[in-house]
PDB file of N, CA and C in Angstrom:
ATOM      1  N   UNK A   1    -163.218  37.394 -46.809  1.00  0.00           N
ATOM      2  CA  UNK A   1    -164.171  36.355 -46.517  1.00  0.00           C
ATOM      3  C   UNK A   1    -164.063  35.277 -47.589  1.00  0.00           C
ATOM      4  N   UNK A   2    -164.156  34.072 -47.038  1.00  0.00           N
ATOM      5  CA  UNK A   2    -164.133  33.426 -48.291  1.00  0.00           C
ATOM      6  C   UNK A   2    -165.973  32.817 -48.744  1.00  0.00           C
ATOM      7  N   UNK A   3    -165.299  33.465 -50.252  1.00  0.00           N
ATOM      8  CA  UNK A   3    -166.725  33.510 -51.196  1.00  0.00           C
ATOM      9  C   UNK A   3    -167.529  31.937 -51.264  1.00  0.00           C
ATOM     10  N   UNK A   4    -166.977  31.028 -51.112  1.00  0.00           N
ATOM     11  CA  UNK A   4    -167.554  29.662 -50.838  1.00  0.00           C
ATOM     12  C   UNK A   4    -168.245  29.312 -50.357  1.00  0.00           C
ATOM     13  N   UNK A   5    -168.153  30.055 -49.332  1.00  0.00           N
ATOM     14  CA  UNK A   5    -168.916  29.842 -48.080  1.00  0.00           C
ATOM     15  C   UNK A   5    -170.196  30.450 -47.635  1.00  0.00           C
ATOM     16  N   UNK A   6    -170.401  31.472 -48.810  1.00  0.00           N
ATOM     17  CA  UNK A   6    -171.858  32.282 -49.269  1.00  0.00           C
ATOM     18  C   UNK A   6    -172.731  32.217 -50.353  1.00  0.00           C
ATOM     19  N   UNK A   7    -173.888  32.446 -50.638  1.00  0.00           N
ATOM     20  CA  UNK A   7    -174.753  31.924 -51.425  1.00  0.00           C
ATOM     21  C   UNK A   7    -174.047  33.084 -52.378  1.00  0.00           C
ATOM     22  N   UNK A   8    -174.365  34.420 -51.938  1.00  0.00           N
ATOM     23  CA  UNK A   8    -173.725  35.569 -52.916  1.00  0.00           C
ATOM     24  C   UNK A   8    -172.564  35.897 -52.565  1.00  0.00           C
ATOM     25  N   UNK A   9    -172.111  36.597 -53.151  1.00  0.00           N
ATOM     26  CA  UNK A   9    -170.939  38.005 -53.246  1.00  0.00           C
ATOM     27  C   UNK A   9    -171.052  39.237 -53.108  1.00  0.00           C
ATOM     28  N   UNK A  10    -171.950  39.702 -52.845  1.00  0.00           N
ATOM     29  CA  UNK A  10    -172.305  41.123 -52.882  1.00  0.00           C
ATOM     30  C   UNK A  10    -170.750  42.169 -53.052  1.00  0.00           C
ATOM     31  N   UNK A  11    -170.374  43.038 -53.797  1.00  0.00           N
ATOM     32  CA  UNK A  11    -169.308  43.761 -53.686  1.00  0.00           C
ATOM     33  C   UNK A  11    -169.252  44.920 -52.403  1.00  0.00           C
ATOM     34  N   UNK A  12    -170.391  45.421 -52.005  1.00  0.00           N
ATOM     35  CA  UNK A  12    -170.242  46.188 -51.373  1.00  0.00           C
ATOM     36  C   UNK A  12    -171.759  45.947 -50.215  1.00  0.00           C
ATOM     37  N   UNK A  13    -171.604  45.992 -48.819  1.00  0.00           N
ATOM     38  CA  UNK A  13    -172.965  45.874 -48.139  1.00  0.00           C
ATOM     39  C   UNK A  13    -173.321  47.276 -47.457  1.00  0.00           C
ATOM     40  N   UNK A  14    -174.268  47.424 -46.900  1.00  0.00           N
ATOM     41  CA  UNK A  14    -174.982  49.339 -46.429  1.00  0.00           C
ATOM     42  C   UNK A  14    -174.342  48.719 -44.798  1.00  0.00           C
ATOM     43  N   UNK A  15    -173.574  49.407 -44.288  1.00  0.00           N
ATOM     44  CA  UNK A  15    -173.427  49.114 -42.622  1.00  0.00           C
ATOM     45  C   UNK A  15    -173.888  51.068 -42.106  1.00  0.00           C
ATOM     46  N   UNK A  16    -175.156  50.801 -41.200  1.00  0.00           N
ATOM     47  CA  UNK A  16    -175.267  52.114 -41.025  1.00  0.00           C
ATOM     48  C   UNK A  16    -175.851  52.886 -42.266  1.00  0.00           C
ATOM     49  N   UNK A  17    -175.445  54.277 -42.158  1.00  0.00           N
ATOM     50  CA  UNK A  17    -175.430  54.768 -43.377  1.00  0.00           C
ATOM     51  C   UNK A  17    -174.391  55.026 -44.268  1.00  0.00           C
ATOM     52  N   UNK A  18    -173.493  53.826 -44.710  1.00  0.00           N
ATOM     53  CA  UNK A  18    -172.082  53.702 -45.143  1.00  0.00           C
ATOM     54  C   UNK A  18    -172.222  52.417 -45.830  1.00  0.00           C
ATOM     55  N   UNK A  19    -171.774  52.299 -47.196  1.00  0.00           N
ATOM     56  CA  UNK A  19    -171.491  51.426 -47.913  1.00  0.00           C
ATOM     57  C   UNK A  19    -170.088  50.968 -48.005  1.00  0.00           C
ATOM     58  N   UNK A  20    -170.058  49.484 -47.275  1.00  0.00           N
ATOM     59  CA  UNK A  20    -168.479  49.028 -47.205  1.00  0.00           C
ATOM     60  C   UNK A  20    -168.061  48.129 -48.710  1.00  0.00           C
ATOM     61  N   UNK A  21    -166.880  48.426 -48.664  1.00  0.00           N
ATOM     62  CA  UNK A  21    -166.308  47.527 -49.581  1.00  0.00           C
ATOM     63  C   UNK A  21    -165.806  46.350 -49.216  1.00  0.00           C
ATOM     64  N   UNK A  22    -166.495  44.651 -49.977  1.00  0.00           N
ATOM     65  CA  UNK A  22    -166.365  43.252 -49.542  1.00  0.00           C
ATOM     66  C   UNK A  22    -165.467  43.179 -50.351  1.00  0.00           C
ATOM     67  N   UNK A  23    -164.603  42.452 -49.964  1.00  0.00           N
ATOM     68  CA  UNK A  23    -163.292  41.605 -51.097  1.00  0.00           C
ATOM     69  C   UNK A  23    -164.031  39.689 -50.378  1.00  0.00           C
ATOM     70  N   UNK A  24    -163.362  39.162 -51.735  1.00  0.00           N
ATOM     71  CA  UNK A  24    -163.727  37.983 -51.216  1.00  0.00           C
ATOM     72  C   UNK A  24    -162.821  36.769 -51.824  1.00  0.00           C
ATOM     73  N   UNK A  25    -162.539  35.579 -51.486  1.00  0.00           N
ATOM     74  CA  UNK A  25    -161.664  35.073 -51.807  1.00  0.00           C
ATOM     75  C   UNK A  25    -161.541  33.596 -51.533  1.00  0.00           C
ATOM     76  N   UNK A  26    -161.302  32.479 -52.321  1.00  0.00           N
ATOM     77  CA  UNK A  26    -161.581  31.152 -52.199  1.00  0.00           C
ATOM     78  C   UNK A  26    -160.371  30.571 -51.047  1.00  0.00           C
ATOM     79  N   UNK A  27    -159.000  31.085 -51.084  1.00  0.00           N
ATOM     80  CA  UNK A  27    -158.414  30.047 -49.988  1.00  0.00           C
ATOM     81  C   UNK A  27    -158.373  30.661 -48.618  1.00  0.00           C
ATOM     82  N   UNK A  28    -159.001  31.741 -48.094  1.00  0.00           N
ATOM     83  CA  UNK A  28    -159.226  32.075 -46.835  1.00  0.00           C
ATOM     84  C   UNK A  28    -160.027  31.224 -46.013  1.00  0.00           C
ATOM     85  N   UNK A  29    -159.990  31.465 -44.697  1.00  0.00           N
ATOM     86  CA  UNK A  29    -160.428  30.303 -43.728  1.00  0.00           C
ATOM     87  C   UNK A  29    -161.781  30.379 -43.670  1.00  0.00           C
ATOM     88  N   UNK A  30    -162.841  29.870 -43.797  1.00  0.00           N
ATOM     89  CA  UNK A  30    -164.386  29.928 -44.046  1.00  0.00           C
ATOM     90  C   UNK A  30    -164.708  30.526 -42.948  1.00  0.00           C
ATOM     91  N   UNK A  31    -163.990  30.082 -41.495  1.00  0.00           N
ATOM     92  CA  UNK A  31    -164.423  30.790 -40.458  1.00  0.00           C
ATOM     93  C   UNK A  31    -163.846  31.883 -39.670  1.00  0.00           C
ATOM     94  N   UNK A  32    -163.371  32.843 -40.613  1.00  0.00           N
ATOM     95  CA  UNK A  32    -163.247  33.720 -40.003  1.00  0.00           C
ATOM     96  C   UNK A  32    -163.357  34.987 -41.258  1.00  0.00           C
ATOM     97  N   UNK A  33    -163.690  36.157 -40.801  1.00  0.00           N
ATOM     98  CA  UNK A  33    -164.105  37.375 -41.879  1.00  0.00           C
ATOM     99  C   UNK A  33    -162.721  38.345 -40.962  1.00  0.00           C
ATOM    100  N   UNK A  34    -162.074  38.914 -42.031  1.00  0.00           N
ATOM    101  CA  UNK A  34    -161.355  40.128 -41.758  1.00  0.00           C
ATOM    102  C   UNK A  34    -161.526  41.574 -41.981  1.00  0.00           C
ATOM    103  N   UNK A  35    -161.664  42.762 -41.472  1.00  0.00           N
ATOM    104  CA  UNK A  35    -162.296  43.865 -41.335  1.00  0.00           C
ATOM    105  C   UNK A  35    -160.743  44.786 -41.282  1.00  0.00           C
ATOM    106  N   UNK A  36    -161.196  45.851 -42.213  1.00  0.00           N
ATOM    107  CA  UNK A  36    -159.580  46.888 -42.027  1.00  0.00           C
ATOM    108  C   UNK A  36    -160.304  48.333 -41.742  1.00  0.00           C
ATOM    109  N   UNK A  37    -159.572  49.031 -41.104  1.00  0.00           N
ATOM    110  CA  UNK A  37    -159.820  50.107 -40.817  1.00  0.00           C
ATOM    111  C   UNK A  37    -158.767  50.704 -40.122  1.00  0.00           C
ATOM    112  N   UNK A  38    -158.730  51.891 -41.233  1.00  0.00           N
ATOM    113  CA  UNK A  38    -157.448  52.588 -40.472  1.00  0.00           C
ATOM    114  C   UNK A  38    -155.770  52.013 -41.024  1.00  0.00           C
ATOM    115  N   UNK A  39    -156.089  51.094 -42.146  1.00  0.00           N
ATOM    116  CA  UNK A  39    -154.601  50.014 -42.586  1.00  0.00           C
ATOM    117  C   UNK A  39    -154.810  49.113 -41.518  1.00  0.00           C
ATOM    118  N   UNK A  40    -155.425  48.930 -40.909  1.00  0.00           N
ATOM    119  CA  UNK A  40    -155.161  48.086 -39.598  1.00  0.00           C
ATOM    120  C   UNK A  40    -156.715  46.867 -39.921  1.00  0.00           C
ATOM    121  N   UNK A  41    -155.836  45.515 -40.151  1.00  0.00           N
ATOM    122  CA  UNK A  41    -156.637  44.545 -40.135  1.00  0.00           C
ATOM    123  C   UNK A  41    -156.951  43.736 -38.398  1.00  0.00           C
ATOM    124  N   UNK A  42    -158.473  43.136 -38.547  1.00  0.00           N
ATOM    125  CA  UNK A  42    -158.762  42.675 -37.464  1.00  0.00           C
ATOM    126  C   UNK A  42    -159.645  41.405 -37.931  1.00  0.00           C
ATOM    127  N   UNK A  43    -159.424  39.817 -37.501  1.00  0.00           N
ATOM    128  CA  UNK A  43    -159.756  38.853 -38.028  1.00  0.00           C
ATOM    129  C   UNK A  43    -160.244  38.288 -36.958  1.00  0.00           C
ATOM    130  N   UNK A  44    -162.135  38.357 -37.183  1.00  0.00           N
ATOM    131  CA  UNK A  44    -163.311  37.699 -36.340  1.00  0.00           C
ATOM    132  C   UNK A  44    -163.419  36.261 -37.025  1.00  0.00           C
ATOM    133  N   UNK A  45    -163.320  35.788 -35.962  1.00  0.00           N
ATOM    134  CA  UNK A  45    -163.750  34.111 -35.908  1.00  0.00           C
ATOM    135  C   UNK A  45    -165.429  33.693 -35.872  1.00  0.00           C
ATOM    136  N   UNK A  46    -165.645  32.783 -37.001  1.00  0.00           N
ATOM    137  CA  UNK A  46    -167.405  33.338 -37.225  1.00  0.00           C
ATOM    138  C   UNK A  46    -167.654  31.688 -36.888  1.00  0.00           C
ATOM    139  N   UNK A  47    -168.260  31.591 -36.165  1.00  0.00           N
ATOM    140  CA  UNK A  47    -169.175  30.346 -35.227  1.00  0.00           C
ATOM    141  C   UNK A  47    -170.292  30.353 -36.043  1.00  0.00           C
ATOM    142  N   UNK A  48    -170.071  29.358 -36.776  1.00  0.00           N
ATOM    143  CA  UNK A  48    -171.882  28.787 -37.417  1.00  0.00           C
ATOM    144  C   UNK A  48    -172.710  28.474 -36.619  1.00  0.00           C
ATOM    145  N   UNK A  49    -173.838  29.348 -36.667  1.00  0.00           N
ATOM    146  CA  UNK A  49    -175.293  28.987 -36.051  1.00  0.00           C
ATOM    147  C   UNK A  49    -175.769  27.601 -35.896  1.00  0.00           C
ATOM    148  N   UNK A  50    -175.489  26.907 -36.561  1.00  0.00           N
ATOM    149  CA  UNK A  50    -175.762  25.213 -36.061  1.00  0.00           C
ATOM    150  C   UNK A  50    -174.996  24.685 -35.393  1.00  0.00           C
ATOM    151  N   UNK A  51    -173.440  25.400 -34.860  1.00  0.00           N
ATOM    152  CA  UNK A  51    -172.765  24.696 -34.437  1.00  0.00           C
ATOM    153  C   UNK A  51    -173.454  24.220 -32.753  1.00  0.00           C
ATOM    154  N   UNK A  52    -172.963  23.127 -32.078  1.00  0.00           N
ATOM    155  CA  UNK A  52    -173.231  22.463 -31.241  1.00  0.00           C
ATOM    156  C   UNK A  52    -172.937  23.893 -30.061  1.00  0.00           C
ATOM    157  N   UNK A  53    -173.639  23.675 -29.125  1.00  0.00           N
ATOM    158  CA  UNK A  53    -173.615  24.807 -28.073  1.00  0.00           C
ATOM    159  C   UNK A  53    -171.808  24.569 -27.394  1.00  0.00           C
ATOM    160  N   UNK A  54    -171.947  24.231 -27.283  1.00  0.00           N
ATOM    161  CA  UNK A  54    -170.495  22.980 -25.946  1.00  0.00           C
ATOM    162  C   UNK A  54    -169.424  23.383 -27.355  1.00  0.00           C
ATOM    163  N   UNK A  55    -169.711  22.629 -28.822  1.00  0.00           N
ATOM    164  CA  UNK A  55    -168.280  23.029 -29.438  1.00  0.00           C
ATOM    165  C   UNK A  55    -168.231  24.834 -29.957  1.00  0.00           C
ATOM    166  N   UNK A  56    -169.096  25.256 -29.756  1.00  0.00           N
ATOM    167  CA  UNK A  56    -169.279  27.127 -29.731  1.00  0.00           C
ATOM    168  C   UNK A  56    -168.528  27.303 -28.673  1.00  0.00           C
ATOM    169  N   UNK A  57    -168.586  26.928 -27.691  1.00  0.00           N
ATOM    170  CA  UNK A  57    -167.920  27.546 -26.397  1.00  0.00           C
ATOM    171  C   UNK A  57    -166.275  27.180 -26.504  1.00  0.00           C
ATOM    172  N   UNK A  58    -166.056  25.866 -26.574  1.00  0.00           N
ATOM    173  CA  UNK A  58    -164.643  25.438 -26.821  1.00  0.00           C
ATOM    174  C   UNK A  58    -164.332  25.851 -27.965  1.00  0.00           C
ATOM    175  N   UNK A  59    -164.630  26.431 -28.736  1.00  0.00           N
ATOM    176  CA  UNK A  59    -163.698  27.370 -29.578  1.00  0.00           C
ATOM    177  C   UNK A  59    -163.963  28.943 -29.207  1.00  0.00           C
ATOM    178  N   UNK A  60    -164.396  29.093 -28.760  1.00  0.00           N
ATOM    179  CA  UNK A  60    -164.417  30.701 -28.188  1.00  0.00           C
ATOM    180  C   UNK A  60    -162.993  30.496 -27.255  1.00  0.00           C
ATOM    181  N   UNK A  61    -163.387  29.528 -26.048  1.00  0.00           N
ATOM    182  CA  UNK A  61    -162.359  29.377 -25.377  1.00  0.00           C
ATOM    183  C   UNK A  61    -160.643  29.015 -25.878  1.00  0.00           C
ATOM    184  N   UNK A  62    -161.001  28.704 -27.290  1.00  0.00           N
ATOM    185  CA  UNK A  62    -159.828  28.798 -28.092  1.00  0.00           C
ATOM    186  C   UNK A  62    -158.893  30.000 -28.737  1.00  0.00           C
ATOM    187  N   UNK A  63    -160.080  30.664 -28.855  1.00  0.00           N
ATOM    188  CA  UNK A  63    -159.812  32.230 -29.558  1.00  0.00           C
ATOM    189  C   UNK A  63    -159.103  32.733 -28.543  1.00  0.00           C
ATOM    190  N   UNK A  64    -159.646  33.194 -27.265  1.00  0.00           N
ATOM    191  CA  UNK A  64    -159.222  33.526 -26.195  1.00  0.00           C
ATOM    192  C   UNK A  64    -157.822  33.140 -25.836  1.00  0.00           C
ATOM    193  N   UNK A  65    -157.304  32.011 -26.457  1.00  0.00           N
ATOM    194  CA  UNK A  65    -155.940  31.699 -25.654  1.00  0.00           C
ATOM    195  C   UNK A  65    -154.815  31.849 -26.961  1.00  0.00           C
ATOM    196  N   UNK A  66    -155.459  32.382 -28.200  1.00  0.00           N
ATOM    197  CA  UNK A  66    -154.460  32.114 -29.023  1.00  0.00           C
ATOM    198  C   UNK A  66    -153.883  33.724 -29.212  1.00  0.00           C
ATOM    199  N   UNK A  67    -152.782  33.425 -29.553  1.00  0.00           N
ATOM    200  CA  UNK A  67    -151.961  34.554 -29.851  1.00  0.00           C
ATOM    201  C   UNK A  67    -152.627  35.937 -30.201  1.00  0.00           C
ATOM    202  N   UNK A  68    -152.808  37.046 -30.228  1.00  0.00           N
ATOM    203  CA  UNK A  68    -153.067  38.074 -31.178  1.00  0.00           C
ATOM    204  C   UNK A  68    -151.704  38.491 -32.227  1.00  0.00           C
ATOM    205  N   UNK A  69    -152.079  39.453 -32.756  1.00  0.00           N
ATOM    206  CA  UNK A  69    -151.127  39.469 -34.017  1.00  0.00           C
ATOM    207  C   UNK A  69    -150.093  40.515 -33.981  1.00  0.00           C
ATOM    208  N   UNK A  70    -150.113  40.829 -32.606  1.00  0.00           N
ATOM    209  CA  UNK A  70    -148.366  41.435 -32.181  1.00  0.00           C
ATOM    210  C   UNK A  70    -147.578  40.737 -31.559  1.00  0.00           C
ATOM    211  N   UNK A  71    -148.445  39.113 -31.077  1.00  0.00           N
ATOM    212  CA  UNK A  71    -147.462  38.322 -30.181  1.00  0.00           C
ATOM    213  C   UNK A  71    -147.297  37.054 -31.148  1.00  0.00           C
ATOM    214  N   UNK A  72    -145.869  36.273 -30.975  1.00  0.00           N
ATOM    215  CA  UNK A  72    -146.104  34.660 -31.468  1.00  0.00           C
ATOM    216  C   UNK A  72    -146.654  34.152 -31.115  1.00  0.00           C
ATOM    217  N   UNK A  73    -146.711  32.767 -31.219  1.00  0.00           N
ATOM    218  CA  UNK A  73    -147.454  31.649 -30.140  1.00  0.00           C
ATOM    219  C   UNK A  73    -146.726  31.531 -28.944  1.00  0.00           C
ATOM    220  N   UNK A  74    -145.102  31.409 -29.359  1.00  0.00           N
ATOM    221  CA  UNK A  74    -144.186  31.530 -27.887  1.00  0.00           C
ATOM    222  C   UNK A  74    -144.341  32.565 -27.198  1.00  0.00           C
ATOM    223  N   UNK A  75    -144.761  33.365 -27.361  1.00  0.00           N
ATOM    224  CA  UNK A  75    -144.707  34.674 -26.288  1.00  0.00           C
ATOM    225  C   UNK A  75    -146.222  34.533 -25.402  1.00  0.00           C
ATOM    226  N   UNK A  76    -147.026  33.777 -25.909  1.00  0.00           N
ATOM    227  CA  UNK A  76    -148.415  33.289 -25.823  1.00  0.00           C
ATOM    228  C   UNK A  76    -148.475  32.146 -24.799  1.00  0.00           C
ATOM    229  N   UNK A  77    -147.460  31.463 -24.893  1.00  0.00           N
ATOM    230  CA  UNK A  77    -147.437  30.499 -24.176  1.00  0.00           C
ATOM    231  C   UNK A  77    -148.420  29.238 -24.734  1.00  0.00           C
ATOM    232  N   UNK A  78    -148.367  29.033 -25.801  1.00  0.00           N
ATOM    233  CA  UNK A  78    -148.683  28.108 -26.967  1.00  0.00           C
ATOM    234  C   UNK A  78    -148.198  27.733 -28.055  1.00  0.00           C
ATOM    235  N   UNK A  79    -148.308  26.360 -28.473  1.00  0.00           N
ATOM    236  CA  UNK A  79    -147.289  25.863 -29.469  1.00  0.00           C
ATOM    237  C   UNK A  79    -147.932  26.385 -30.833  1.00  0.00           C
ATOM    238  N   UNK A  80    -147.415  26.895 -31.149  1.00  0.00           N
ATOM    239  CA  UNK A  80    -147.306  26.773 -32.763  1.00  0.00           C
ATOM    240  C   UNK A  80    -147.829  25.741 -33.052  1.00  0.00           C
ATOM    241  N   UNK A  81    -149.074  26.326 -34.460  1.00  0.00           N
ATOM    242  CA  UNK A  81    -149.775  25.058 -34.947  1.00  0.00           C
ATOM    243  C   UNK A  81    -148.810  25.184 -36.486  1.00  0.00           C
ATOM    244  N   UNK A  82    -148.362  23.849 -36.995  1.00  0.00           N
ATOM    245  CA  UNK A  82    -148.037  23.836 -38.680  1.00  0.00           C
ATOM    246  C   UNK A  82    -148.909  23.092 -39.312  1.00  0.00           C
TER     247      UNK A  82
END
């Protein structure tokens, strides 16, 4: 997660009855948090609560069309962003 983008840092939060371990980090993408489990990472796209209803949706509808992380963008049938 990147730490910038939060008032705190907390090292570790209670999920359940389980205390996870936060890493945190300044050049990661503000909007999105990554979760591992199992060696296996999974990267949620986090929609700010103020965002506009209409641009919430067009980026959901974005998520939805972009690659996951066993395919390229070409196999996706989308260009590559640089």
């Amino acid at each position: 997660m990147n730490v910038t983008q939060w008032g705190c840092a907390p090292a570790r939060i209670r999920v359940g009855e389980r205390d996870v371990r936060v890493s945190w980090f300044a050049y990661t993408d503000p909007h999105a948090v990554t979760v591992w489990h199992d060696d296996k990472a999974t990267t949620l796209r986090v929609i700010p609560p103020e965002t506009d209803e209409r641009e919430a949706e067009l980026a959901m509808e974005a998520a939805v069309r972009s690659p996951g992380p066993s395919e390229s963008a070409d196999q996706a049938g989308e260009p590559e962003l640089t």
